[in-house]
C-alpha atoms as a PDB file:
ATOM      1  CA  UNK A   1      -1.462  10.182  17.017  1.00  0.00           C
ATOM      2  CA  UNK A   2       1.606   7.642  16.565  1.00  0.00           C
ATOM      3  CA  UNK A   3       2.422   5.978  13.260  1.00  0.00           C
ATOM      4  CA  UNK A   4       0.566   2.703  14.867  1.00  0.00           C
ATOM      5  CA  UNK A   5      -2.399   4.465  14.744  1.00  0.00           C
ATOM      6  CA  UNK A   6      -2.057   5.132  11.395  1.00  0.00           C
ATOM      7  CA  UNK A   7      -0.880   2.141   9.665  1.00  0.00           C
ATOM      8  CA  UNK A   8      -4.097   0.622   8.083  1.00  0.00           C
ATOM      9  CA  UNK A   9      -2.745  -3.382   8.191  1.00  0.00           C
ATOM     10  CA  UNK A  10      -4.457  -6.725   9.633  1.00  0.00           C
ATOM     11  CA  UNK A  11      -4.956  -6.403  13.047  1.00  0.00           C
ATOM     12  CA  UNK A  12      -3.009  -9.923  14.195  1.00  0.00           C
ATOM     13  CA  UNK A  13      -0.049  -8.329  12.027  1.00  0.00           C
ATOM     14  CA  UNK A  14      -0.268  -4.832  13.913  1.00  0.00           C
ATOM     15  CA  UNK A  15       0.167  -6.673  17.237  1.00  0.00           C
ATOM     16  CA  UNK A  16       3.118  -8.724  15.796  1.00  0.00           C
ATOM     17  CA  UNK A  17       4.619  -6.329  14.697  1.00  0.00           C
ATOM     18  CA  UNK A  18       3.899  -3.319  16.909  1.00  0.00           C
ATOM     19  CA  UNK A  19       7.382  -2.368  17.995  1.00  0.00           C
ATOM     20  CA  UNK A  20       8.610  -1.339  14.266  1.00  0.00           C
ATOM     21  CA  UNK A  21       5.627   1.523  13.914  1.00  0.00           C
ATOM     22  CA  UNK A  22       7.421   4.172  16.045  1.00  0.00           C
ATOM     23  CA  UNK A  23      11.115   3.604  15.060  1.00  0.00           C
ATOM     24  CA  UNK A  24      13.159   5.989  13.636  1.00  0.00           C
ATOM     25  CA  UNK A  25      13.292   3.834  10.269  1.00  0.00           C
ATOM     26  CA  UNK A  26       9.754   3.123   9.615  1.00  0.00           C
ATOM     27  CA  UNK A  27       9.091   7.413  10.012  1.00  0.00           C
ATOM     28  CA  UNK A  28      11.638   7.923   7.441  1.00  0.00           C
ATOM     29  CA  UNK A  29      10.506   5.550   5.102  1.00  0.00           C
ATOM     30  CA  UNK A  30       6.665   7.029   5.299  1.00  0.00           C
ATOM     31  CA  UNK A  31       7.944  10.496   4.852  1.00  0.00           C
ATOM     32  CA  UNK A  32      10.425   9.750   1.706  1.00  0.00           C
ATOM     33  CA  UNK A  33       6.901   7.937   0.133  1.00  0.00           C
ATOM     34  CA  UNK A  34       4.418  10.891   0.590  1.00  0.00           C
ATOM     35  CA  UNK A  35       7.715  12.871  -0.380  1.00  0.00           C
ATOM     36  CA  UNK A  36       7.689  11.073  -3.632  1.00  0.00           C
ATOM     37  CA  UNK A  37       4.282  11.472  -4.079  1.00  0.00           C
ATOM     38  CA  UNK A  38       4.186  14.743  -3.286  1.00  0.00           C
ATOM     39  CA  UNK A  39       6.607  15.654  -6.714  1.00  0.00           C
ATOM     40  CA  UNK A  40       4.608  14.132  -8.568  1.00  0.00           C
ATOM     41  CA  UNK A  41       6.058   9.999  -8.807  1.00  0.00           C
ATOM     42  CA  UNK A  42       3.552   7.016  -9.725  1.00  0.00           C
ATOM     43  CA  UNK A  43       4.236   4.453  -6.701  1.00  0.00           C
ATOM     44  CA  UNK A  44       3.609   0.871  -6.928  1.00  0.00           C
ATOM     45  CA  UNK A  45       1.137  -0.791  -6.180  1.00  0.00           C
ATOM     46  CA  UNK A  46      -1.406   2.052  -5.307  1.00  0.00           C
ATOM     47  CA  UNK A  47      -1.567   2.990  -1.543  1.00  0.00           C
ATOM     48  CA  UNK A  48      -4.489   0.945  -0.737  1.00  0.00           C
ATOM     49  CA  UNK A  49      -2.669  -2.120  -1.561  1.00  0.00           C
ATOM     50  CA  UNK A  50       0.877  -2.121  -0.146  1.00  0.00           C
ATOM     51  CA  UNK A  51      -0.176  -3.984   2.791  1.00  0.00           C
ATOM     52  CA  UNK A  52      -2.534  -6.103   0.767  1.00  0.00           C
ATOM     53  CA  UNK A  53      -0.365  -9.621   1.695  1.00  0.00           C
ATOM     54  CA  UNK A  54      -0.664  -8.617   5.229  1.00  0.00           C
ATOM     55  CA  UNK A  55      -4.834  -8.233   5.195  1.00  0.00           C
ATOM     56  CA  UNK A  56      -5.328 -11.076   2.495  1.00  0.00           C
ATOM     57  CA  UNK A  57      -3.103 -13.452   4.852  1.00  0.00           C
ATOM     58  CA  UNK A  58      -3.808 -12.184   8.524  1.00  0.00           C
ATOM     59  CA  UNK A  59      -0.659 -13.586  11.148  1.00  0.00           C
ATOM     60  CA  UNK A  60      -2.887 -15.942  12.624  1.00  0.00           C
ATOM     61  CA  UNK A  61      -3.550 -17.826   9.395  1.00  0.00           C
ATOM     62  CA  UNK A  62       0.114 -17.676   7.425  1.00  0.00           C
ATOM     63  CA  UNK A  63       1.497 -21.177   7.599  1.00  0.00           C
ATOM     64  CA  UNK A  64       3.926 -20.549   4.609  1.00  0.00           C
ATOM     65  CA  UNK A  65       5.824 -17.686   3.268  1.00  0.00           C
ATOM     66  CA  UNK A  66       6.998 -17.072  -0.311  1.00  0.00           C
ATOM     67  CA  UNK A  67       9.887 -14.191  -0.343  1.00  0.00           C
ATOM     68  CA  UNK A  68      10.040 -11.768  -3.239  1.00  0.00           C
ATOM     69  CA  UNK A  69      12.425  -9.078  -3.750  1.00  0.00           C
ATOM     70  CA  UNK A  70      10.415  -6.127  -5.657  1.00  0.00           C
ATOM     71  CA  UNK A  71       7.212  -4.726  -7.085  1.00  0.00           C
ATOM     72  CA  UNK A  72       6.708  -5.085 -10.188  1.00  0.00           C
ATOM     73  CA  UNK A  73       6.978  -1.700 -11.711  1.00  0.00           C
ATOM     74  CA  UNK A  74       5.089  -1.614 -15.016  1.00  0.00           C
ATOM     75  CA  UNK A  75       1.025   0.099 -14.939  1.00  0.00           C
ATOM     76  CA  UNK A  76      -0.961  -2.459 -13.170  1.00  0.00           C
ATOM     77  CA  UNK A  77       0.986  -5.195 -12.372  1.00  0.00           C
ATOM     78  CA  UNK A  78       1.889  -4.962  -8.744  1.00  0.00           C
ATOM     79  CA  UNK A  79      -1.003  -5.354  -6.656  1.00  0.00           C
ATOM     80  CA  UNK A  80       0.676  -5.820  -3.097  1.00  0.00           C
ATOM     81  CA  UNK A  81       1.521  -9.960  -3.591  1.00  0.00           C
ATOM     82  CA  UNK A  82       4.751 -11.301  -4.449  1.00  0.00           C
ATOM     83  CA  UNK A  83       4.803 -12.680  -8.100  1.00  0.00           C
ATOM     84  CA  UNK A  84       1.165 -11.995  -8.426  1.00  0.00           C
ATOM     85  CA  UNK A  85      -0.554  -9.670 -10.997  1.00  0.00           C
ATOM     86  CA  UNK A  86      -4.321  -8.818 -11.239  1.00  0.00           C
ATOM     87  CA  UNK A  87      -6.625 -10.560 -13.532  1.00  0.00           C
ATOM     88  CA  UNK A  88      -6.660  -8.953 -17.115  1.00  0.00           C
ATOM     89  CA  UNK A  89      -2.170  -8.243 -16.726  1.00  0.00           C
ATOM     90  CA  UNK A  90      -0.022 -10.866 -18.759  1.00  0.00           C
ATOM     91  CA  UNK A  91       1.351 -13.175 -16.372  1.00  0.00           C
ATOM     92  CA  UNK A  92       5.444 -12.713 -16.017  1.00  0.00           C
ATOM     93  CA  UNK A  93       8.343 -14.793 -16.827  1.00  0.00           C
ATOM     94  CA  UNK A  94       9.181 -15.904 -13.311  1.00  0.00           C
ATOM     95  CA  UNK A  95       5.512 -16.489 -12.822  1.00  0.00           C
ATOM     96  CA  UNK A  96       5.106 -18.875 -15.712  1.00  0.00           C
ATOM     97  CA  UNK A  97       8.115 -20.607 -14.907  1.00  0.00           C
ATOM     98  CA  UNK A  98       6.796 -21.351 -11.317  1.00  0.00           C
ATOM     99  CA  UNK A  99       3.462 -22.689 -12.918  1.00  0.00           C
ATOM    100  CA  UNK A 100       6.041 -25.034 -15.175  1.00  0.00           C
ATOM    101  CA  UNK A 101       7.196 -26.420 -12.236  1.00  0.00           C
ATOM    102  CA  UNK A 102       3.878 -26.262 -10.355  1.00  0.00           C
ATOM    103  CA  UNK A 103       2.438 -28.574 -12.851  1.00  0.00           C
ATOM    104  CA  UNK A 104       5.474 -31.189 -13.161  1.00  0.00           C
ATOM    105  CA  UNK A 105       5.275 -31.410  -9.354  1.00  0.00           C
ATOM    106  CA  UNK A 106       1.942 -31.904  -8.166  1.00  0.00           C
ATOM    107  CA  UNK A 107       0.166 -31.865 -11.351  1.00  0.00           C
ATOM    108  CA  UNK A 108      -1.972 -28.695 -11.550  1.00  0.00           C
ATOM    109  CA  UNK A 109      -2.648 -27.492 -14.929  1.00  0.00           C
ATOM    110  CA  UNK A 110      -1.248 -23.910 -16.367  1.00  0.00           C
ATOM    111  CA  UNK A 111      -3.216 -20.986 -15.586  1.00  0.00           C
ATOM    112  CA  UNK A 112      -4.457 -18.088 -18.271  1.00  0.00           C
ATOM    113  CA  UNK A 113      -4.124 -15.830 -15.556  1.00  0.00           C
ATOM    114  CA  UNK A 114      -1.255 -14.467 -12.949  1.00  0.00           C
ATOM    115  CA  UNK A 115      -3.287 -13.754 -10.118  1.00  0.00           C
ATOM    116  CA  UNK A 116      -2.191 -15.829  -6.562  1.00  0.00           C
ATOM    117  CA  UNK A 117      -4.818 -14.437  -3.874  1.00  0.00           C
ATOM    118  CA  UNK A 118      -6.084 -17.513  -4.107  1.00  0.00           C
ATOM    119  CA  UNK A 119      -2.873 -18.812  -2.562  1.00  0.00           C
ATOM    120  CA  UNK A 120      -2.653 -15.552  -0.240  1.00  0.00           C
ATOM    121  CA  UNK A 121      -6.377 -16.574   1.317  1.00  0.00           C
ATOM    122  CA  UNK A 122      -4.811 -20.093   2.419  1.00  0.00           C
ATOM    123  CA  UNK A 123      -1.998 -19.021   4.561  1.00  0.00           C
ATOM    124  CA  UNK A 124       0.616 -17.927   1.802  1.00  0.00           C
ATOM    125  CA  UNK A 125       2.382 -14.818   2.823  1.00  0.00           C
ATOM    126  CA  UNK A 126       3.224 -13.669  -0.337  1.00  0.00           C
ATOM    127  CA  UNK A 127       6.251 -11.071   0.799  1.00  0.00           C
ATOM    128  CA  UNK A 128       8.169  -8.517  -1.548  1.00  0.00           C
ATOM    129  CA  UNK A 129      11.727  -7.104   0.148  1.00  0.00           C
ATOM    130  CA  UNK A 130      10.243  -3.779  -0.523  1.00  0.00           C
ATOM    131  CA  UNK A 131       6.428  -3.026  -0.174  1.00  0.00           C
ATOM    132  CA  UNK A 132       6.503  -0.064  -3.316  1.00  0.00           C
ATOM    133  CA  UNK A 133       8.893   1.292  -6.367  1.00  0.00           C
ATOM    134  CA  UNK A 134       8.337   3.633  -8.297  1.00  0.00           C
ATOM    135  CA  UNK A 135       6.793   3.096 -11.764  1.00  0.00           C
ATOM    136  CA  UNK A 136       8.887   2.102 -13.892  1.00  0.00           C
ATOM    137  CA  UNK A 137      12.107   2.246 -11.877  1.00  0.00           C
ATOM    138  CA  UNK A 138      12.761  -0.878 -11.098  1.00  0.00           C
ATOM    139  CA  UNK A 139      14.370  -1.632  -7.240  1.00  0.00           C
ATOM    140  CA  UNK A 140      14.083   2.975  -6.566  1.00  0.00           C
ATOM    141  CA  UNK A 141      12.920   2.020  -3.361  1.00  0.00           C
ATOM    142  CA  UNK A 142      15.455   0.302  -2.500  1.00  0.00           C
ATOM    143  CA  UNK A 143      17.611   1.116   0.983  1.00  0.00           C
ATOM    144  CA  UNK A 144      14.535   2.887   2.152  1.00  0.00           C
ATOM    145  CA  UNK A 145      13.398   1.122   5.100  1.00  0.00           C
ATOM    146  CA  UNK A 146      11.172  -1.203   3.461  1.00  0.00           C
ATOM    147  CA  UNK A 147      14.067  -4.125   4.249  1.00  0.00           C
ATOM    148  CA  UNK A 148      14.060  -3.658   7.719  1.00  0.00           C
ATOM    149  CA  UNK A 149      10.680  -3.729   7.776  1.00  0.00           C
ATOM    150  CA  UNK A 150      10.048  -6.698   6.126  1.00  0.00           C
ATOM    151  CA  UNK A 151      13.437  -8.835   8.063  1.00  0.00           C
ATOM    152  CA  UNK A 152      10.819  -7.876  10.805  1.00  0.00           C
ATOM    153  CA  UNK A 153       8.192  -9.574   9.727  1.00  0.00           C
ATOM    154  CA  UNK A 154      10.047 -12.452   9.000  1.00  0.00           C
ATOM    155  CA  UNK A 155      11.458 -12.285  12.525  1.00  0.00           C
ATOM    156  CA  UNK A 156       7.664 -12.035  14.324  1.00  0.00           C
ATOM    157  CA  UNK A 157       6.874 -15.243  12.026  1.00  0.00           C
ATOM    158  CA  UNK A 158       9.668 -16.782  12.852  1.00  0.00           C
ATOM    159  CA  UNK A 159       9.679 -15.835  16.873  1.00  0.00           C
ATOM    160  CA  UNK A 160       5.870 -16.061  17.379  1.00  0.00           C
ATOM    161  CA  UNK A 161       4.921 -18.730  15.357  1.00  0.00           C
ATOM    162  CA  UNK A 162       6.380 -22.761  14.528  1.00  0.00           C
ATOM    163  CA  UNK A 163       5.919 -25.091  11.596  1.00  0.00           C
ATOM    164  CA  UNK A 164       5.927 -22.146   9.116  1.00  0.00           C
ATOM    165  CA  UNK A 165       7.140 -23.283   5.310  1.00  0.00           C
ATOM    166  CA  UNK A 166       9.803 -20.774   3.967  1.00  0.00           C
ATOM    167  CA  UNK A 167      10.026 -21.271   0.138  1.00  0.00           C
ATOM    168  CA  UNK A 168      13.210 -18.797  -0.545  1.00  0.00           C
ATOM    169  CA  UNK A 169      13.966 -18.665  -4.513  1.00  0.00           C
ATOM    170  CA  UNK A 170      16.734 -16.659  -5.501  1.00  0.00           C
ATOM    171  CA  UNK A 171      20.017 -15.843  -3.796  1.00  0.00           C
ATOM    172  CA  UNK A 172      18.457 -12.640  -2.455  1.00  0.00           C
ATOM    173  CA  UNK A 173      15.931 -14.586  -0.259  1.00  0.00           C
ATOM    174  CA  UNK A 174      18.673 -17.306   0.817  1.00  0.00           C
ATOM    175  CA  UNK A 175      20.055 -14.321   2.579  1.00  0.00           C
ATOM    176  CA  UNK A 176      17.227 -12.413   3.521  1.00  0.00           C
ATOM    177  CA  UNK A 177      16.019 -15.600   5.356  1.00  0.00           C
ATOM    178  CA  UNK A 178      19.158 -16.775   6.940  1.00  0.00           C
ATOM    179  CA  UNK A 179      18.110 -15.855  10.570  1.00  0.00           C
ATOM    180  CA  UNK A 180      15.252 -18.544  10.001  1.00  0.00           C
ATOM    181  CA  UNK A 181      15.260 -21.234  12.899  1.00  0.00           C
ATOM    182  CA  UNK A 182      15.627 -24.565  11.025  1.00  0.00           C
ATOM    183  CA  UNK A 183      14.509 -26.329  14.304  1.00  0.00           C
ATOM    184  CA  UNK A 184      11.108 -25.243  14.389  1.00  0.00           C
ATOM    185  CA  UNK A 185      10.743 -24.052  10.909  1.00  0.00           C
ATOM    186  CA  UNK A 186      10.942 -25.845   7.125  1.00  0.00           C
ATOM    187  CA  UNK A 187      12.753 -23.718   5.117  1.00  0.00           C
ATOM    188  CA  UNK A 188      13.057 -24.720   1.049  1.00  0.00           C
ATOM    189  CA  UNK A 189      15.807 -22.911  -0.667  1.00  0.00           C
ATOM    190  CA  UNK A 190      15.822 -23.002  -4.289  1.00  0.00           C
ATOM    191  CA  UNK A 191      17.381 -20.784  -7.952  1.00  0.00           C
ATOM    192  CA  UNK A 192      15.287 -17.903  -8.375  1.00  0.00           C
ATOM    193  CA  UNK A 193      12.320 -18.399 -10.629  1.00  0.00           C
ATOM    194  CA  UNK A 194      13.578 -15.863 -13.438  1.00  0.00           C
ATOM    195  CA  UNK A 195      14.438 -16.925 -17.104  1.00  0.00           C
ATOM    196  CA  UNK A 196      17.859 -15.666 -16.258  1.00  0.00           C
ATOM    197  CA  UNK A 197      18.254 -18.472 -13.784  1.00  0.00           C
ATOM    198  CA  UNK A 198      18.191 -20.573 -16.890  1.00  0.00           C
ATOM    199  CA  UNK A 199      15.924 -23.288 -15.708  1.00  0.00           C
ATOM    200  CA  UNK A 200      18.263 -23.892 -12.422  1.00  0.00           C
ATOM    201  CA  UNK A 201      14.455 -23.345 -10.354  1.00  0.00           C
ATOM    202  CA  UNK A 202      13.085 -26.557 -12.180  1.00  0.00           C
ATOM    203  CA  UNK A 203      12.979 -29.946 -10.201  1.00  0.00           C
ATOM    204  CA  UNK A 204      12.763 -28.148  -6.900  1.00  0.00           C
ATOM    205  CA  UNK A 205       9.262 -30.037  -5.798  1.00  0.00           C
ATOM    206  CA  UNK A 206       8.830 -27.003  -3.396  1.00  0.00           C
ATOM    207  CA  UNK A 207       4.661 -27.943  -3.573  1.00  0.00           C
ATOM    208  CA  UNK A 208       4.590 -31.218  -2.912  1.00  0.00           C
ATOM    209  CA  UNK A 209       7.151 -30.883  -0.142  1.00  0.00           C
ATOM    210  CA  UNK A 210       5.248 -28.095   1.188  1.00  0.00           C
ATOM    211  CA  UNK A 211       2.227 -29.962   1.471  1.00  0.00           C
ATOM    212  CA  UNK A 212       4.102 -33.394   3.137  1.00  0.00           C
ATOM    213  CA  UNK A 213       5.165 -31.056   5.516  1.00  0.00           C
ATOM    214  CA  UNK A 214       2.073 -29.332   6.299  1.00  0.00           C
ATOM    215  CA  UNK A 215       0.531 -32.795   6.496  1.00  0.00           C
ATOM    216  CA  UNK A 216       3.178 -34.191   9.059  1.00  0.00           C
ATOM    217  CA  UNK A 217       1.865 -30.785  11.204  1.00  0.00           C
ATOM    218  CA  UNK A 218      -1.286 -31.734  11.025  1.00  0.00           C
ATOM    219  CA  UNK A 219      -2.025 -28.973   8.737  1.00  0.00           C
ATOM    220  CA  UNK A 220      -4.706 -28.692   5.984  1.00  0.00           C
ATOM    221  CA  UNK A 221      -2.384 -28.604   2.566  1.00  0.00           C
ATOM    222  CA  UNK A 222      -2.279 -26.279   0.102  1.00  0.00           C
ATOM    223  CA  UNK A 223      -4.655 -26.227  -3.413  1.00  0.00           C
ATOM    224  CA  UNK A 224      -1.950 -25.177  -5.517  1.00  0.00           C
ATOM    225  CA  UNK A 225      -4.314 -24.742  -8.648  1.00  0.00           C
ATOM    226  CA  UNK A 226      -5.239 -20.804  -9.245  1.00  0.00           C
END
């Protein structure tokens, strides 16, 4: 059985991405993960939901990615969506900022809640670097294989598909999403999110401009409210 056969993922995405399941990388990276679960290491989010972004936003249906860099690593944040916590989990810094500036921009109000698979079911590839971490070690995943994995999904959207919104916030993403063709492609670059940015994220009207461009494709626009 090859590794294609195993990886449980959205079938549009397992086509699109269909050359990475065999390589020497992606092997590694699946056997260092059962290898830290096998001594005994709480992973993030739990193994049903690492390719959650992928199934709640199948390739077919992703008209804009949002590019995070890791999981979040405290008990039952991550839940396999960039930014995103479940229902019930106090929403993050970075998260309430981007409501902030959600709400100056296109007016939505400010949600009680963290939760974006609302977002994810309407084409929003919500993307973290690195699909897993280990709890409560932040970026321990890092250098596994989860970046090339994920610069290959942004290559398949970026190859396969046209018209796609890139909303890159931090300096991380600007560089992670470099390769991006501009001439087919909108791609919104912005401060990271994070308190730390002090406020440099605020004014950025990635929404509205996200929705004038999806307009001027003849795109149904986003419903920003969650």
């Amino acid at each position: 059985m090859s590794n294609q056969d195993r990886v449980k993922i959205e079938a549009g995405w397992k086509q699109a991405l269909q050359a990475e399941w065999d390589k020497d990388y992606f092997q590694q990276l699946r056997a260092f993960i059962v290898q830290e679960m096998n001594a005994g290491h709480q992973i993030f989010p739990p193994a049903t939901e690492i390719f959650r972004a992928f199934d709640l936003t199948p390739f077919e249906e992703t008209q804009v990615v949002i590019l995070g860099q890791d999981p979040y690593h405290g008990p039952g944040q991550a839940h396999g969506l960039c930014f995103s916590v479940p229902h019930g989990i106090r929403t993050p810094p970075s998260l309430k900022n981007i409501y902030k500036e959600m709400a100056e921009d296109v007016g939505t109000t400010i949600p009680d809640h963290g939760n974006l698979e609302k977002w994810a079911k309407q084409g929003i590839l919500l993307l973290n670097s690195m699909l897993t971490v280990r709890a409560g070690a932040a970026g321990s995943h890092k250098g596994k294989g989860w970046e090339t994995f994920t610069d290959a999904v942004i290559a398949a959207v970026n190859e396969q598909k046209s018209g796609v919104v890139f909303l890159l916030w931090g300096r991380y993403a600007h560089q992670k999403g470099a390769f991006i063709d501009r001439s087919k492609h909108l791609v919104l670059e912005a401060a990271h999110p994070s308190p730390l940015a002090r406020g440099a994220y605020f004014g950025s009207k990635h929404f509205s401009k996200t929705n004038q461009w999806l307009a001027q494709q003849g795109k149904k626009q986003i419903d920003w409210q969650v």
